[in-house]
Structures are given as structure tokens and as C-alpha cells.
Protein backbone atom coordinates (compact mmCIF):
# COMPACT_ATOMS: atom_id res chain seq x y z
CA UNK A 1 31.34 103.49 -179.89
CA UNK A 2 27.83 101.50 -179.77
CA UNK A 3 25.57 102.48 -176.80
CA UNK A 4 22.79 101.24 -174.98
CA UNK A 5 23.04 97.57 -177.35
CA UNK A 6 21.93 94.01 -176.33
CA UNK A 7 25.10 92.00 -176.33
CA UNK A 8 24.73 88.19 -176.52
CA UNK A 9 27.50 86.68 -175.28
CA UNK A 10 28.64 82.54 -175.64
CA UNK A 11 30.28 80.96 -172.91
CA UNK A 12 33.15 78.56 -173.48
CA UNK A 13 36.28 79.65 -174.91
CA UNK A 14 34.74 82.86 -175.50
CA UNK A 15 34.11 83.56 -171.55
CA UNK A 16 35.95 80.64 -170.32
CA UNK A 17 38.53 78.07 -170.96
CA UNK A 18 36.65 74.63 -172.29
CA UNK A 19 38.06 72.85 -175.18
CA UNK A 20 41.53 72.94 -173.82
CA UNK A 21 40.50 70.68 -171.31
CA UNK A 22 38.97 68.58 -173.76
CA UNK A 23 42.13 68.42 -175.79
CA UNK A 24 44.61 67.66 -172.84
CA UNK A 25 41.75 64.54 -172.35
CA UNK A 26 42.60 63.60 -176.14
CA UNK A 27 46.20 63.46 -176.26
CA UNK A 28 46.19 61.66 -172.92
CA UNK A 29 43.77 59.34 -174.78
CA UNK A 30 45.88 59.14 -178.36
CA UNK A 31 49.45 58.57 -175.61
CA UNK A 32 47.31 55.35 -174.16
CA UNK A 33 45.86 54.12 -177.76
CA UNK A 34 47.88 55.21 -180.73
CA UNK A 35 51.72 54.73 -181.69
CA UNK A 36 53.52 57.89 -182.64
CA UNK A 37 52.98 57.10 -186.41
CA UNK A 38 49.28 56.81 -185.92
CA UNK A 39 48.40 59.12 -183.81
CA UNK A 40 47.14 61.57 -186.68
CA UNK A 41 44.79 58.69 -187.91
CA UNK A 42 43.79 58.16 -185.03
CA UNK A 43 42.72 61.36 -183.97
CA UNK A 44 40.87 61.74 -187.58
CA UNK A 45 38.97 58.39 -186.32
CA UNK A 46 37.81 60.25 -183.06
CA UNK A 47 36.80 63.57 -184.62
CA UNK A 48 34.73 62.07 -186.94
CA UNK A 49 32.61 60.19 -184.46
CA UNK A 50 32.25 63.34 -182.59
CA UNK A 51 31.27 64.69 -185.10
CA UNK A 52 28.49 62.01 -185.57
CA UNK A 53 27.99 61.24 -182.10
CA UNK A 54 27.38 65.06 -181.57
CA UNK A 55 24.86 65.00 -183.94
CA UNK A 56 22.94 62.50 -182.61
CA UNK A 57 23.64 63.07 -178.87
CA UNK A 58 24.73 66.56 -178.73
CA UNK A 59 27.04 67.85 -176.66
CA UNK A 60 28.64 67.84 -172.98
CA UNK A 61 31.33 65.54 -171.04
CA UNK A 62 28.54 61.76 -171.59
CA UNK A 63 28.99 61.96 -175.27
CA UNK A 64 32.55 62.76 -175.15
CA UNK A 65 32.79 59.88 -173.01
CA UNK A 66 30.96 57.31 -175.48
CA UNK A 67 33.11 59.20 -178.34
CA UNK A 68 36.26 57.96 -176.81
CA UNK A 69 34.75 54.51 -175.83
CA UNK A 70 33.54 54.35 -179.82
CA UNK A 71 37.03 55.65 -181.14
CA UNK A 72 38.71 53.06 -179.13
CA UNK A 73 36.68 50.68 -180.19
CA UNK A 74 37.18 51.42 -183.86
CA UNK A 75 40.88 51.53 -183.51
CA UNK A 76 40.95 47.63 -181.81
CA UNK A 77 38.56 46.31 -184.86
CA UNK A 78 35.37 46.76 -183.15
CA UNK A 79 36.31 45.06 -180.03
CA UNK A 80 34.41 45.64 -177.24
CA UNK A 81 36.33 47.72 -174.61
CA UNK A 82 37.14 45.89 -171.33
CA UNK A 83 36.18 46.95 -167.88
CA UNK A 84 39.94 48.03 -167.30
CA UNK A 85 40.03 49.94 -170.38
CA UNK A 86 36.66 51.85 -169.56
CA UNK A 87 37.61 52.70 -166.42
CA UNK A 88 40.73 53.93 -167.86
CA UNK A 89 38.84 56.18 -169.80
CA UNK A 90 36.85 57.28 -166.76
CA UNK A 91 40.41 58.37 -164.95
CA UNK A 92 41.45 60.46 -168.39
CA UNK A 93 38.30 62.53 -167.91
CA UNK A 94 38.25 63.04 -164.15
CA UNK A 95 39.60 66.57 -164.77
CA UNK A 96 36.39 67.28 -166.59
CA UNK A 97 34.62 66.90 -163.56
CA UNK A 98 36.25 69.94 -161.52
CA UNK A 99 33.94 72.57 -160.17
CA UNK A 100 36.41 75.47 -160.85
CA UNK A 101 36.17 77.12 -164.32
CA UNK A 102 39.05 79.50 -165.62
CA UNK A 103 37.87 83.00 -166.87
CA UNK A 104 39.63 84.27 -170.21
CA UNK A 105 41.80 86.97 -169.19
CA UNK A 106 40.01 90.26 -168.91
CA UNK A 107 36.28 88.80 -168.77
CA UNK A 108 35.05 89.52 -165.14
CA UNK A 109 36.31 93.19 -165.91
CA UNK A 110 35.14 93.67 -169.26
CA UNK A 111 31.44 92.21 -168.18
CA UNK A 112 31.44 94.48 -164.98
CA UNK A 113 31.87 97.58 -167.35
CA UNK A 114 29.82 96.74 -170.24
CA UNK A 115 26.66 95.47 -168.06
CA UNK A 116 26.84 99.48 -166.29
CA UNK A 117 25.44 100.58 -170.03
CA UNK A 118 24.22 97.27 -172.22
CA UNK A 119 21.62 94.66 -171.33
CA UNK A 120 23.84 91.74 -171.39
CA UNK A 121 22.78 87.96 -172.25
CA UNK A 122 24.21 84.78 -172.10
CA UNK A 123 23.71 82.05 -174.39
CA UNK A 124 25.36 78.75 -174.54
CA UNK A 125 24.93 75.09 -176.14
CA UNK A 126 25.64 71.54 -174.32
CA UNK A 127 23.75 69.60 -171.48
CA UNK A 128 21.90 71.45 -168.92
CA UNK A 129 23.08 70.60 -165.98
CA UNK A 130 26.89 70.49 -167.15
CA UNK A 131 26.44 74.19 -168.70
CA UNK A 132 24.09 75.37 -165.60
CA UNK A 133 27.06 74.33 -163.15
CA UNK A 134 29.35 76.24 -165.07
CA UNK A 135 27.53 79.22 -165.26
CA UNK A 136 27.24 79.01 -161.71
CA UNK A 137 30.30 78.15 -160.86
CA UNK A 138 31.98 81.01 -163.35
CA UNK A 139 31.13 83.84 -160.54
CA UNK A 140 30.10 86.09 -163.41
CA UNK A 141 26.39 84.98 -163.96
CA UNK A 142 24.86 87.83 -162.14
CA UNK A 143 25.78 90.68 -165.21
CA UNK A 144 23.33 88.47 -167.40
CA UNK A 145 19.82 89.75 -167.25
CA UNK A 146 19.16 86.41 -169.09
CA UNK A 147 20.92 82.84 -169.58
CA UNK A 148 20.19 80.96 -172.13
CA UNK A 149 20.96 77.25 -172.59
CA UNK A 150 20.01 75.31 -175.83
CA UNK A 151 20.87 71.79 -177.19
CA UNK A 152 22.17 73.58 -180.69
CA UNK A 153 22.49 77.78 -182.12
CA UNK A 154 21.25 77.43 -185.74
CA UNK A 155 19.48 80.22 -187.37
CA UNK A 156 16.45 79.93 -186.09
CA UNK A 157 17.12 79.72 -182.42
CA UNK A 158 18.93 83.11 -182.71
CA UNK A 159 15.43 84.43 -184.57
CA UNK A 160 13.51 82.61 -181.39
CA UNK A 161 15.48 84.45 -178.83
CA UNK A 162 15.24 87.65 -180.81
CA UNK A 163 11.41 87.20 -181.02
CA UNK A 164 10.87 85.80 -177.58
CA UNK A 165 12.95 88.99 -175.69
CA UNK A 166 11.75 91.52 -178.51
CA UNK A 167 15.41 92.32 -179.75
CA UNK A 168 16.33 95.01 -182.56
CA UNK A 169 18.64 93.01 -184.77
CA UNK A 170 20.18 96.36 -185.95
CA UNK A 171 21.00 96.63 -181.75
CA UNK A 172 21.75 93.40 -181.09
CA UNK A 173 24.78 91.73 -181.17
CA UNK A 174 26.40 88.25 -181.02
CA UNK A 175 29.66 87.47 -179.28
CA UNK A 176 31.44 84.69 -179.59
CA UNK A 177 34.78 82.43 -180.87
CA UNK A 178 33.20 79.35 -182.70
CA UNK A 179 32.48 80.55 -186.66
CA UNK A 180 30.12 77.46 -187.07
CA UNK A 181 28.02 78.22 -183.88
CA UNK A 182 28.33 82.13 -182.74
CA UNK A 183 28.56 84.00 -185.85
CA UNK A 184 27.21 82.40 -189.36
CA UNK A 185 23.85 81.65 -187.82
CA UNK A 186 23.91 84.85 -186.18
CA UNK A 187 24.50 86.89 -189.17
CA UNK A 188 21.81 84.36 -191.25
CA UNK A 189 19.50 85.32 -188.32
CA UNK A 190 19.82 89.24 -189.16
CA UNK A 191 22.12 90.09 -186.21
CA UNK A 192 25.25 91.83 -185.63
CA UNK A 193 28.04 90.00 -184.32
CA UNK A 194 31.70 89.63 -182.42
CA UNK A 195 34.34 87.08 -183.69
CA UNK A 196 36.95 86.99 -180.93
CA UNK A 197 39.51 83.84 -182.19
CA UNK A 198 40.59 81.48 -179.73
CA UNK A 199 43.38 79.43 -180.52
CA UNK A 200 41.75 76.15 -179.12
CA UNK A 201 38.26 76.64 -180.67
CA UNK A 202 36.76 72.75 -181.22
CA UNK A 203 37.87 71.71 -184.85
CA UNK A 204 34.04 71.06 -185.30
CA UNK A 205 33.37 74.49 -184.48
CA UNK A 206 35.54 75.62 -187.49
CA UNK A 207 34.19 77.02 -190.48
CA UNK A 208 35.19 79.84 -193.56
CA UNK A 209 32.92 82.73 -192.65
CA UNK A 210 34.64 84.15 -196.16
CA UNK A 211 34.29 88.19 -196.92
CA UNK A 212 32.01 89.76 -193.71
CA UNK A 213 32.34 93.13 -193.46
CA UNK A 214 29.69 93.31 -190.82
CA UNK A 215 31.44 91.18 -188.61
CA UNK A 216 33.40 92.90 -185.76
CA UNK A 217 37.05 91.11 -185.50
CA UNK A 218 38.81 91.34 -182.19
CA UNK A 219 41.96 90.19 -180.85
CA UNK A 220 40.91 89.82 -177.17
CA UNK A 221 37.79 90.38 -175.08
CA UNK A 222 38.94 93.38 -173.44
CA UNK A 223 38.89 95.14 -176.75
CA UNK A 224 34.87 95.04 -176.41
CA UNK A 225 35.27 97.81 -174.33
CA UNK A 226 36.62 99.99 -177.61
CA UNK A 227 33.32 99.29 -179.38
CA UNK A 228 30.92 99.31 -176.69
């Protein structure tokens, strides 16, 4: 049992639901675009100009948008979409816009618990204002003693928060469900960290963390309270 550590925690899919909205947005959108038989092409054709468009643009509901609007594009041999077909992309991502967000099963307990004897943190990538409204609209935000929201988590912004709040790696520790974004960088930054799987992690978000014995596995977020 670790005491008196400085857990750093992401927010979606690791404190909230996220990507599964983002995936009941994409088979809406491969229903409206793609026959049956295509529909696996077709969704290799969008992930791979989120993946560019991500890159370039980073992250949040806007480039999702224009990643659709690109994809469908694409799939009609670079036709410019129509004004019906935009705004029929508009109506697939109204749900996007809701003010309610979904807390993982066991989260608001787990935090109330763990912030009584850690210094919690919260650190999370996208747009600002999409990720400040759902930090504020999680209900949760006040166990943080700091939130954190960046554009991407490489290495070194895991070394700038460290150095910025004065953080002991060896007490420090990363928590999170996306391999690419939570816990490689973390580890290549020096700190601990927390892989806790979600089954609808972001297919960009995947990656082979290989043999890590200093990564902490867990099956659900309640099992923090095991460790900590």
C-alpha cells in the first residue's frame, strides 16, 4: 500500500465515458456513407485522417467534425460535400454537444477516498474549452488540487509538470487507459504509472507497451484503492 503519493490522473475513459460517444457518431456515420461490404474500408479511410487531422489540429469535437467532412469527401472522389450532407453531419454529432458526462463506475468514490491521503491531479489533452466544460460539468473537479489541460502528453510535458509542481518521480504516479498517451511517455518521463484498460480506448491511442514490470495493471478503478 503506497501512502502520501501524487497521483496524476487522465480524464476520458479513464474518469469518464468519451470515445464511446465518439464511436456511436462513427457507425451512425459509416450506416449513412458506406455499404455493408465497405464499411471496414471505410472506416480505415476515416482513422487515418484522424490520425492526420489530429496531428495537425489536435484534438476535440471541430476536428472530428472536419475528419468526417474529409472522410466523406474521400469516399465520394473528392467531391465537395453539399449543404444537406454537412448538416447531416452536424445532426450525427449533436450528442457530442450534451452537458452531462457519465462517470466510470466507482470514480466519484474512489477519488473521495484517495484525495483524504494523496495530493491528487488532473491532467487531460483536447481543446480547452471542450475539456474545461467537462471537468466542470463531471462534479468531481474539486478532489484535484490541480487541473491540467494540454494540446498533447509527450515526454516532456510530463517532465514540465513534474518540474513546474516539484514532483518526486519515485512518488508520483500516472493514471490512465490510453498506452500511447498516459503511460509510455510517463514511464520515458521517469514516473510511475496506472494502466487501467478500457475496452473503447481510441484506436489511435493504442500502442504495445511490451514487458513493464513497473507498470501497475488494474482491472477497474476501484482497485486503486488496493494500492493506494
Amino acid at each position: 500500500m503506497h501512502t502520501d503519493q501524487t497521483l496524476i490522473f487522465d480524464a476520458d475513459d479513464t474518469l469518464w465515458e468519451n470515445n464511446v460517444l465518439f464511436e456511436r457518431v462513427i457507425d451512425g456515420f459509416l450506416d449513412w456513407v458506406a455499404a455493408p461490404a465497405d464499411r471496414d474500408r471505410a472506416r480505415a479511410v476515416l482513422d487515418e485522417i484522424e490520425a492526420a487531422n489530429s496531428a495537425a489540429l489536435g484534438y476535440g469535437a471541430a476536428v472530428f467534425r472536419q475528419s468526417l467532412a474529409d472522410c466523406l469527401r474521400r469516399l465520394n472522389g473528392d467531391r465537395t460535400p453539399t449543404p444537406a450532407e454537412e448538416a447531416r453531419i452536424d445532426g450525427l454529432l449533436t450528442p457530442l454537444s450534451s452537458r452531462e458526462i457519465e462517470l466510470i463506475p466507482g470514480v466519484a468514490d474512489t477519488l473521495a477516498d484517495l484525495a483524504g491521503r494523496h495530493h491528487l491531479l488532473l491532467l487531460t489533452k483536447g481543446d480547452l474549452d471542450e475539456q474545461q466544460r467537462k471537468v466542470t460539468a463531471s462534479t468531481i473537479d474539486h478532489h484535484f488540487r490541480g487541473v491540467h489541460i494540454v494540446a498533447e502528453k509527450s515526454a516532456d510535458t510530463y517532465r514540465r509538470l513534474g518540474a513546474e509542481l516539484g514532483l518526486d518521480p519515485d512518488r508520483t504516479w500516472m493514471i490512465g487507459n490510453s498506452p500511447k498517451s498516459d503511460i509510455a511517455p510517463a514511464r520515458r518521463a521517469g514516473l510511475r504509472t496506472v494502466f487501467i484498460p478500457h475496452q473503447h480506448t481510441w484506436v489511435l491511442e493504442h500502442q504495445d507497451l511490451g514487458p513493464d514490470e513497473a507498470t501497475l495493471q488494474l482491472a477497474a478503478f476501484p482497485e486503486l484503492l488496493r494500492h493506494f
